[in-house]
N, C-alpha and C. Protein backbone atom coordinates (compact mmCIF):
# COMPACT_ATOMS: atom_id res chain seq x y z
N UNK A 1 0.84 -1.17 0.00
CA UNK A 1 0.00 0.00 0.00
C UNK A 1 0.89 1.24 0.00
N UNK A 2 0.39 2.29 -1.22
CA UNK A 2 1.22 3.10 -0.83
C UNK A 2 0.96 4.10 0.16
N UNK A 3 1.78 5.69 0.54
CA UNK A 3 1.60 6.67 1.11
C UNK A 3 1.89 8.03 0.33
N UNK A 4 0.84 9.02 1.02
CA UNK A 4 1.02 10.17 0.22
C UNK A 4 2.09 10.59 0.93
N UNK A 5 2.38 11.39 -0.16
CA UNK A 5 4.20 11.98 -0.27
C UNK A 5 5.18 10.66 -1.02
N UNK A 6 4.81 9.68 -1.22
CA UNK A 6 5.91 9.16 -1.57
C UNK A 6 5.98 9.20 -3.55
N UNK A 7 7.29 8.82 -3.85
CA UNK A 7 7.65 9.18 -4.99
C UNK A 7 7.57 7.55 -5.81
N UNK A 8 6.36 7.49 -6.97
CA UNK A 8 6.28 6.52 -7.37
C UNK A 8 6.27 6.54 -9.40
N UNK A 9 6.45 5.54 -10.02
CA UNK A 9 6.06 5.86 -11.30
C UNK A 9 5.71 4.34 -11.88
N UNK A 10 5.29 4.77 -13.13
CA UNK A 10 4.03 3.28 -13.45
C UNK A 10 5.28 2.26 -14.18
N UNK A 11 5.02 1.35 -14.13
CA UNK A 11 5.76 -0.10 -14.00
C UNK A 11 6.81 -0.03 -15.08
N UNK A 12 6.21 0.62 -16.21
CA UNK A 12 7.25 0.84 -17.64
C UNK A 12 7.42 1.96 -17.97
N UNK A 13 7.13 2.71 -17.27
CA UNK A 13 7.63 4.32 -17.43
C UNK A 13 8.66 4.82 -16.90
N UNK A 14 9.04 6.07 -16.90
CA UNK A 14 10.15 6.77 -16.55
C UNK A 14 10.12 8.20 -15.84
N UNK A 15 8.16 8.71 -15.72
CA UNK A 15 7.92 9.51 -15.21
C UNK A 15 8.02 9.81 -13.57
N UNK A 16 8.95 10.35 -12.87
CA UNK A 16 8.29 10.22 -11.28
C UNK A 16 7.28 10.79 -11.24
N UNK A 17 6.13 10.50 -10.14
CA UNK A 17 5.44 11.29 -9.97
C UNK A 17 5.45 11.38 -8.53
N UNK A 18 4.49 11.83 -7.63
CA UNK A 18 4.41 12.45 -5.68
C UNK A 18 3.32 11.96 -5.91
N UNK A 19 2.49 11.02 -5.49
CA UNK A 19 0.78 10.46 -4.22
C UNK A 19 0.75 11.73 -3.70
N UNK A 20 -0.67 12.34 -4.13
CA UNK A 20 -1.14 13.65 -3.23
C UNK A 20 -2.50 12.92 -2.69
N UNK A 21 -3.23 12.02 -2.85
CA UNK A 21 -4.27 11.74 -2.63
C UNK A 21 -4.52 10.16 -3.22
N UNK A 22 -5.80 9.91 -2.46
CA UNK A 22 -6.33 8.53 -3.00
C UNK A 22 -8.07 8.73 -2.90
N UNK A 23 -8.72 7.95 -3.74
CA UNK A 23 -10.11 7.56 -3.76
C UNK A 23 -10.77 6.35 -3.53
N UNK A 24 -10.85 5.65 -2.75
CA UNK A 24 -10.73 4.35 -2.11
C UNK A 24 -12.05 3.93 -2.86
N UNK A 25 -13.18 4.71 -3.64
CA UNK A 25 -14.11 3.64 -4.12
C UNK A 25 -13.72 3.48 -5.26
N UNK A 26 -12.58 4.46 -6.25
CA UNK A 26 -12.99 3.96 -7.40
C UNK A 26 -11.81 2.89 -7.47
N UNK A 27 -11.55 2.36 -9.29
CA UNK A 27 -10.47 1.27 -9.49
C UNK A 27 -9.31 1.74 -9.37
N UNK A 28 -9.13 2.94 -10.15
CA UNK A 28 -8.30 4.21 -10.61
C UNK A 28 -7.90 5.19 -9.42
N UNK A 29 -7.70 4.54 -7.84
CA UNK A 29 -7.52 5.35 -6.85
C UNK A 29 -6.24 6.26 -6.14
N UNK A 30 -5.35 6.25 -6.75
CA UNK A 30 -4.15 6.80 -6.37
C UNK A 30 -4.07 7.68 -7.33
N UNK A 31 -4.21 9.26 -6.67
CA UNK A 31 -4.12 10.60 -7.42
C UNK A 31 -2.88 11.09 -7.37
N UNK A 32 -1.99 11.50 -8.52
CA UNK A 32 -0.47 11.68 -8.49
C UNK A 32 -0.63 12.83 -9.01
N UNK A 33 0.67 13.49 -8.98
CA UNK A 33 0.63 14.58 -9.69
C UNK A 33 2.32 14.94 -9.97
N UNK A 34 2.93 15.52 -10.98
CA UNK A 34 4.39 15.80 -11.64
C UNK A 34 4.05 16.89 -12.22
N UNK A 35 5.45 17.75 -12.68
CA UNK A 35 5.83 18.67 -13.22
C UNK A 35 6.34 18.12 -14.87
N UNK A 36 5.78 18.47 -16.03
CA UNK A 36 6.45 18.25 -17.22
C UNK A 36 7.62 19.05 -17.39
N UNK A 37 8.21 18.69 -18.47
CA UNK A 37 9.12 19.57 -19.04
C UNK A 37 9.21 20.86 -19.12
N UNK A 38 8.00 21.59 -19.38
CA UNK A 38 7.39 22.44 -19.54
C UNK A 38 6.98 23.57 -18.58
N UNK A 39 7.05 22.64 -17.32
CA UNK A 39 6.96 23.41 -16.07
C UNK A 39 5.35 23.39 -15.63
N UNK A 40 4.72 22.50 -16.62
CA UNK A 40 3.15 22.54 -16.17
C UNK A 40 3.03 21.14 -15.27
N UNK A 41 1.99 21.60 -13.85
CA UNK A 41 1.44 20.61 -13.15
C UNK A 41 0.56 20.02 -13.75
N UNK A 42 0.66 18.30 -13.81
CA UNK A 42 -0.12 17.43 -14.10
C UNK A 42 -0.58 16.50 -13.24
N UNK A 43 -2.00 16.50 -13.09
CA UNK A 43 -2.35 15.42 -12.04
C UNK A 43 -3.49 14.09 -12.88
N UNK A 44 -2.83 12.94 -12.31
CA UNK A 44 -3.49 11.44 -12.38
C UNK A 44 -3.33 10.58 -12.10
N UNK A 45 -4.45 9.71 -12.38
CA UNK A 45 -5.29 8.68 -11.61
C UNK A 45 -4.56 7.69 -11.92
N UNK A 46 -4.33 6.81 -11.44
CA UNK A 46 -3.78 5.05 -11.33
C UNK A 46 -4.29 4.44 -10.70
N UNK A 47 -4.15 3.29 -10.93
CA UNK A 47 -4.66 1.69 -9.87
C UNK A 47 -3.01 1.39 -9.26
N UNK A 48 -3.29 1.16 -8.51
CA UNK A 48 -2.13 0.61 -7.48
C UNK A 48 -1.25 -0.02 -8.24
N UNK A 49 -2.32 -1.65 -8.19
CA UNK A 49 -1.16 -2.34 -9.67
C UNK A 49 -0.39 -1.97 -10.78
N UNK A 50 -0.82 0.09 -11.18
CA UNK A 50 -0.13 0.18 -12.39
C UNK A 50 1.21 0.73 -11.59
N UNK A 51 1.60 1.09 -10.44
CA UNK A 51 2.14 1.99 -10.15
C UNK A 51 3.64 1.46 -9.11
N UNK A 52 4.45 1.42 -9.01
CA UNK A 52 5.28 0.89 -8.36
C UNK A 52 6.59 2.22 -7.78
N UNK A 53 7.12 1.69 -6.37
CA UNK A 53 7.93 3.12 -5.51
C UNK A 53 8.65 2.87 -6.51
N UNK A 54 9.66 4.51 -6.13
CA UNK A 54 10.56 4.96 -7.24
C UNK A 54 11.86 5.20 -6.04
N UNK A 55 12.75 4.48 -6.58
CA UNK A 55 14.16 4.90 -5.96
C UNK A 55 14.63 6.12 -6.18
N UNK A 56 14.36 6.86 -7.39
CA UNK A 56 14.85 8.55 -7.36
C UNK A 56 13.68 9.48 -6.41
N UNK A 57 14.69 10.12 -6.21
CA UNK A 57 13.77 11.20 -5.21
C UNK A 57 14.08 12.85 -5.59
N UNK A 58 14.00 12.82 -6.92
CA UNK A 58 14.74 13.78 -8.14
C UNK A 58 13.27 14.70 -8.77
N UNK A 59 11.94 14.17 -7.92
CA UNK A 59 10.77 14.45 -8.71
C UNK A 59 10.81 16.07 -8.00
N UNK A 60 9.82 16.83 -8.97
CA UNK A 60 9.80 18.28 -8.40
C UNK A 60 8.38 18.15 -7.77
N UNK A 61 8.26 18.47 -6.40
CA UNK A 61 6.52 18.62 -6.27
C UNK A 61 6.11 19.54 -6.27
N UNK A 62 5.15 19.57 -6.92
CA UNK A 62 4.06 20.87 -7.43
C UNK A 62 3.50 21.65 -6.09
């Protein structure tokens, strides 16, 4: 299970993202959110299973 604040990204990706939140009814319950390239905040939804901790701790939080 994860925790908010921690730094996670989805199983084949390369994005970090920060857990700001969760929604415990839906499937899609772990609300993330990252900084693009671009400097724009992006926030979304995952299922647990897509999402696995991240050993870098290099992410910027919004």
């Amino acid at each position: 299970m994860f925790k908010i604040g921690q730094n996670v990204r989805q199983e084949f990706g390369v994005q970090i993202m920060v857990i700001i939140g969760f929604e415990p009814e839906l499937i899609e319950n772990v609300i993330t959110q990252w900084i693009d390239n671009l400097g724009t905040v992006i926030t979304g939804k995952f299922s647990e299973s897509q999402l696995i901790l991240s050993e870098s701790n290099t992410v910027q939080k919004p």
